[in-house]
C-alpha atoms as a PDB file:
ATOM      1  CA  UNK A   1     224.321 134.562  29.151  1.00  0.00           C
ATOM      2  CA  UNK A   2     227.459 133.800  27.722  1.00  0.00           C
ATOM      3  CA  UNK A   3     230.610 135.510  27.874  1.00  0.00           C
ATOM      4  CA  UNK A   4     232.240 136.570  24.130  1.00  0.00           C
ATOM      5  CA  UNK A   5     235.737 135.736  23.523  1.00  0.00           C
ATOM      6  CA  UNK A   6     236.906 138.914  23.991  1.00  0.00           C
ATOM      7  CA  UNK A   7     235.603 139.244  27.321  1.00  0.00           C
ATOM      8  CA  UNK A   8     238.077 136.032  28.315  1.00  0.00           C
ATOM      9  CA  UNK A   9     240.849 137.531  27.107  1.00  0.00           C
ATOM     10  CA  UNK A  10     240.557 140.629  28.173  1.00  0.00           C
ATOM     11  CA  UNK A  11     240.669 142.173  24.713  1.00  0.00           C
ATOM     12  CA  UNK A  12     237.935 144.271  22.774  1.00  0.00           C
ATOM     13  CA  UNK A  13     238.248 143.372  18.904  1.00  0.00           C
ATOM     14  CA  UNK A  14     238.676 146.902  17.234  1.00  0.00           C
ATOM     15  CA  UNK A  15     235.510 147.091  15.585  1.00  0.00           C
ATOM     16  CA  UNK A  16     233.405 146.775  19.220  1.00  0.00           C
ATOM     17  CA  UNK A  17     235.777 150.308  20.564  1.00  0.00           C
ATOM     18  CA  UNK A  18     233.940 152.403  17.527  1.00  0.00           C
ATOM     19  CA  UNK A  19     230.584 150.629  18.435  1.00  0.00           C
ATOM     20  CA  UNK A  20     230.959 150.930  22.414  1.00  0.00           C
ATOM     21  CA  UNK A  21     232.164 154.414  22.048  1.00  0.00           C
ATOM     22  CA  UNK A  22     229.025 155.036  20.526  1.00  0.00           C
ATOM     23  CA  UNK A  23     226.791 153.247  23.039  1.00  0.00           C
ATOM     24  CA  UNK A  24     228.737 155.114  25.963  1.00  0.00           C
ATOM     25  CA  UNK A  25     227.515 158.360  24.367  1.00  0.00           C
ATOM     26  CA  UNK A  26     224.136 156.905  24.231  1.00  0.00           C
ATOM     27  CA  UNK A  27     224.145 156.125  28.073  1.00  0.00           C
ATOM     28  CA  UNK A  28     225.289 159.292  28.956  1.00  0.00           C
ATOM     29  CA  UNK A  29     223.229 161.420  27.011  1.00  0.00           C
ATOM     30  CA  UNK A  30     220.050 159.446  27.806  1.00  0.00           C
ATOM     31  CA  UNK A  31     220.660 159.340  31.349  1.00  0.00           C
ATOM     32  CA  UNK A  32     222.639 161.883  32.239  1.00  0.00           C
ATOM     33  CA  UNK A  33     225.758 160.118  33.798  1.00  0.00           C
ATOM     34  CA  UNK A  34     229.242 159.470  33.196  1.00  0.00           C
ATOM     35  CA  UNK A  35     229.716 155.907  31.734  1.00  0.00           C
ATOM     36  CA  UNK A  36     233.041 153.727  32.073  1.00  0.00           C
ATOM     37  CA  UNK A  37     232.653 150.045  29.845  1.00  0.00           C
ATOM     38  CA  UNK A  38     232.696 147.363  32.042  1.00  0.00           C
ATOM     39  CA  UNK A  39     232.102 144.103  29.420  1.00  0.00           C
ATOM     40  CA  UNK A  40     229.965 142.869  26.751  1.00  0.00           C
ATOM     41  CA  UNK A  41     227.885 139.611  27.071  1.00  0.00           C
ATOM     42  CA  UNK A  42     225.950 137.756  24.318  1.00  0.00           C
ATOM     43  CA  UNK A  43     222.372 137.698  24.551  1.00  0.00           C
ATOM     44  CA  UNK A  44     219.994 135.215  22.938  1.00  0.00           C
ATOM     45  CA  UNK A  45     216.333 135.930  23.342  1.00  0.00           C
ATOM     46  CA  UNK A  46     214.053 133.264  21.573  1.00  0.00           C
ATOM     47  CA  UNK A  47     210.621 133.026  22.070  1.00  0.00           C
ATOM     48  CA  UNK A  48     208.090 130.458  21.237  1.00  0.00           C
ATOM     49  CA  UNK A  49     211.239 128.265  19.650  1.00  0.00           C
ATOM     50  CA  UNK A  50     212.571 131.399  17.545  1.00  0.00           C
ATOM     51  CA  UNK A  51     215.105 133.680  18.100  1.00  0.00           C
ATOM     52  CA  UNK A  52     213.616 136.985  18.175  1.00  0.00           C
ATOM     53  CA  UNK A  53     217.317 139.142  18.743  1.00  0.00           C
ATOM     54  CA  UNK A  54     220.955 137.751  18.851  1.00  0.00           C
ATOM     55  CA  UNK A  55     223.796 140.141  19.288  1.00  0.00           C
ATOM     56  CA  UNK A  56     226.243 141.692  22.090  1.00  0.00           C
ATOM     57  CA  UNK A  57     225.049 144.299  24.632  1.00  0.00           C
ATOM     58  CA  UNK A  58     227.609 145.861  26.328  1.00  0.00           C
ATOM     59  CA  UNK A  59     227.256 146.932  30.294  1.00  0.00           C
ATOM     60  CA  UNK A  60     228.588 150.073  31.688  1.00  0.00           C
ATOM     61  CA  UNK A  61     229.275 151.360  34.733  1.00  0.00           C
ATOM     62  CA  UNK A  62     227.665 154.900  35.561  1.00  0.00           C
ATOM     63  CA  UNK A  63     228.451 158.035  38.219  1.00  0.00           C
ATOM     64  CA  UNK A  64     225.679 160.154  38.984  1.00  0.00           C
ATOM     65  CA  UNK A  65     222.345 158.332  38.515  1.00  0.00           C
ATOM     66  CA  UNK A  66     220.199 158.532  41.728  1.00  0.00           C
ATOM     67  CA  UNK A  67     219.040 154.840  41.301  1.00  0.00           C
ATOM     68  CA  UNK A  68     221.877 152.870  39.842  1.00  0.00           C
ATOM     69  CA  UNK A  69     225.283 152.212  38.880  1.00  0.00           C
ATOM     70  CA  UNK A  70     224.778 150.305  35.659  1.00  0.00           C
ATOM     71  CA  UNK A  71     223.104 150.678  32.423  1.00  0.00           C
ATOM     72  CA  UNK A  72     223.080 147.735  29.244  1.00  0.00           C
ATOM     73  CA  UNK A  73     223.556 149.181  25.691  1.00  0.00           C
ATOM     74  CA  UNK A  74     223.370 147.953  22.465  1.00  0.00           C
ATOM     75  CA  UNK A  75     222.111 148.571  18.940  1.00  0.00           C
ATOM     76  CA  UNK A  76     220.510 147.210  16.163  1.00  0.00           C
ATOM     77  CA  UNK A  77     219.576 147.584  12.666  1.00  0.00           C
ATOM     78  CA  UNK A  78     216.335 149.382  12.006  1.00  0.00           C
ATOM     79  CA  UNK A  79     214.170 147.240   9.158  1.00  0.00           C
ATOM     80  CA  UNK A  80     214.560 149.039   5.777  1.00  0.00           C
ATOM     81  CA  UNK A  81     217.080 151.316   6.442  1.00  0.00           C
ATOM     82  CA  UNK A  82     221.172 151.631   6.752  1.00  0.00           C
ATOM     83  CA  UNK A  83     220.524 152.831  10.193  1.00  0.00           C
ATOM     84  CA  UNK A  84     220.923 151.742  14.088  1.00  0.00           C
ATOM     85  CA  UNK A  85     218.367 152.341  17.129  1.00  0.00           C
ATOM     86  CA  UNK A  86     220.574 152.566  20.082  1.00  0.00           C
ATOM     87  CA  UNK A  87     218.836 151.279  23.475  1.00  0.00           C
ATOM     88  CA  UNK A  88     220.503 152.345  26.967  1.00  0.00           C
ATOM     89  CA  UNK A  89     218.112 150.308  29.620  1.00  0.00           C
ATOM     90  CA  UNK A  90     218.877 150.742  33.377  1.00  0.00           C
ATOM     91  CA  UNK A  91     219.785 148.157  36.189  1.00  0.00           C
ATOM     92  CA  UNK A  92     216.497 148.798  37.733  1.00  0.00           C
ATOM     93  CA  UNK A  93     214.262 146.159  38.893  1.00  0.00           C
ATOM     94  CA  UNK A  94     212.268 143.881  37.373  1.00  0.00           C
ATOM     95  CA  UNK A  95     216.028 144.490  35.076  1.00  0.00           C
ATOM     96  CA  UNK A  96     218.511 143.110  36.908  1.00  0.00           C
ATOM     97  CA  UNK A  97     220.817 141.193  33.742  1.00  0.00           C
ATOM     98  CA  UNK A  98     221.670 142.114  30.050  1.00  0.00           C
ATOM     99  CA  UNK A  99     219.214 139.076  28.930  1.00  0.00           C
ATOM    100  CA  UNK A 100     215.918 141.157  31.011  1.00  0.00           C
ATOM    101  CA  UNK A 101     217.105 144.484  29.487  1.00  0.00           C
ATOM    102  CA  UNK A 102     216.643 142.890  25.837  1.00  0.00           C
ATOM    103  CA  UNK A 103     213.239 141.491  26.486  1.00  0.00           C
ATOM    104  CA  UNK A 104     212.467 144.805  28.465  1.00  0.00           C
ATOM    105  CA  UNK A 105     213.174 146.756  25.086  1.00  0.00           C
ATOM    106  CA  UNK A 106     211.302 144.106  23.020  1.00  0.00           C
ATOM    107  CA  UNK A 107     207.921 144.536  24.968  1.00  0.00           C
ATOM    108  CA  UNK A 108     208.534 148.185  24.835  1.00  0.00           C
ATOM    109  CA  UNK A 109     208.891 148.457  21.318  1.00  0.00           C
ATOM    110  CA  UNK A 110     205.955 145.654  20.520  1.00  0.00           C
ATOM    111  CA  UNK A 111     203.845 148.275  22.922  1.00  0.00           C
ATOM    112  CA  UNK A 112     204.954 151.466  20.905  1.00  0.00           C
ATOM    113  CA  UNK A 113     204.287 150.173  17.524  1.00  0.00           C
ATOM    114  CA  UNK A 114     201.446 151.025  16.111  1.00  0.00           C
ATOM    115  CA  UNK A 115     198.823 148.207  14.990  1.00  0.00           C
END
């Protein structure tokens, strides 16, 4: 994992507040807890020598979830359309890092589509 620029600095470029704004609600409605933004790390998954997802997720801190205190959010384009699916994956075991909850959400997905 690698921490994004913004995270050093301390800043949030304006066009991640609209996007983590979004991904708060996400986490709350999903889960039913109150969500505070805590940072946002760069993930790279690649498997078999290919990157199978690139982009930010952004970790929150949550109130009022019986078995944790953090949740990893992020988006991404949906394949033929103008539209985002927004993923909210818990700090619960075997997840314990923003890099697990992407390949979590992968095998998830892989298992839910239909063959």
């Amino acid at each position: 994992m690698i921490k994004t620029p913004s995270q050093l600095s301390g800043k949030m470029p304006q066009n991640m507040k609209g996007i983590s704004k979004e991904l708060r609600q996400t986490v709350e409605r999903l889960h039913n807890c109150k969500a505070h933004f805590a940072e946002n790390i760069e993930v790279k998954e690649i498997f078999q020598g290919e990157t199978v997802w690139e982009g930010v997720v952004h970790t929150f801190n949550i109130e009022g979830h019986p078995d944790t205190d953090i949740c990893y959010a992020w988006s991404s384009p949906i394949e033929g359309s103008d539209k985002r699916k927004f993923y909210a994956v818990l700090k619960i075991p075997p997840v314990d890092s923003p890099l697990k909850a992407v390949q979590a959400s992968i095998v998830s997905d892989y298992k839910n589509t239909p063959k």
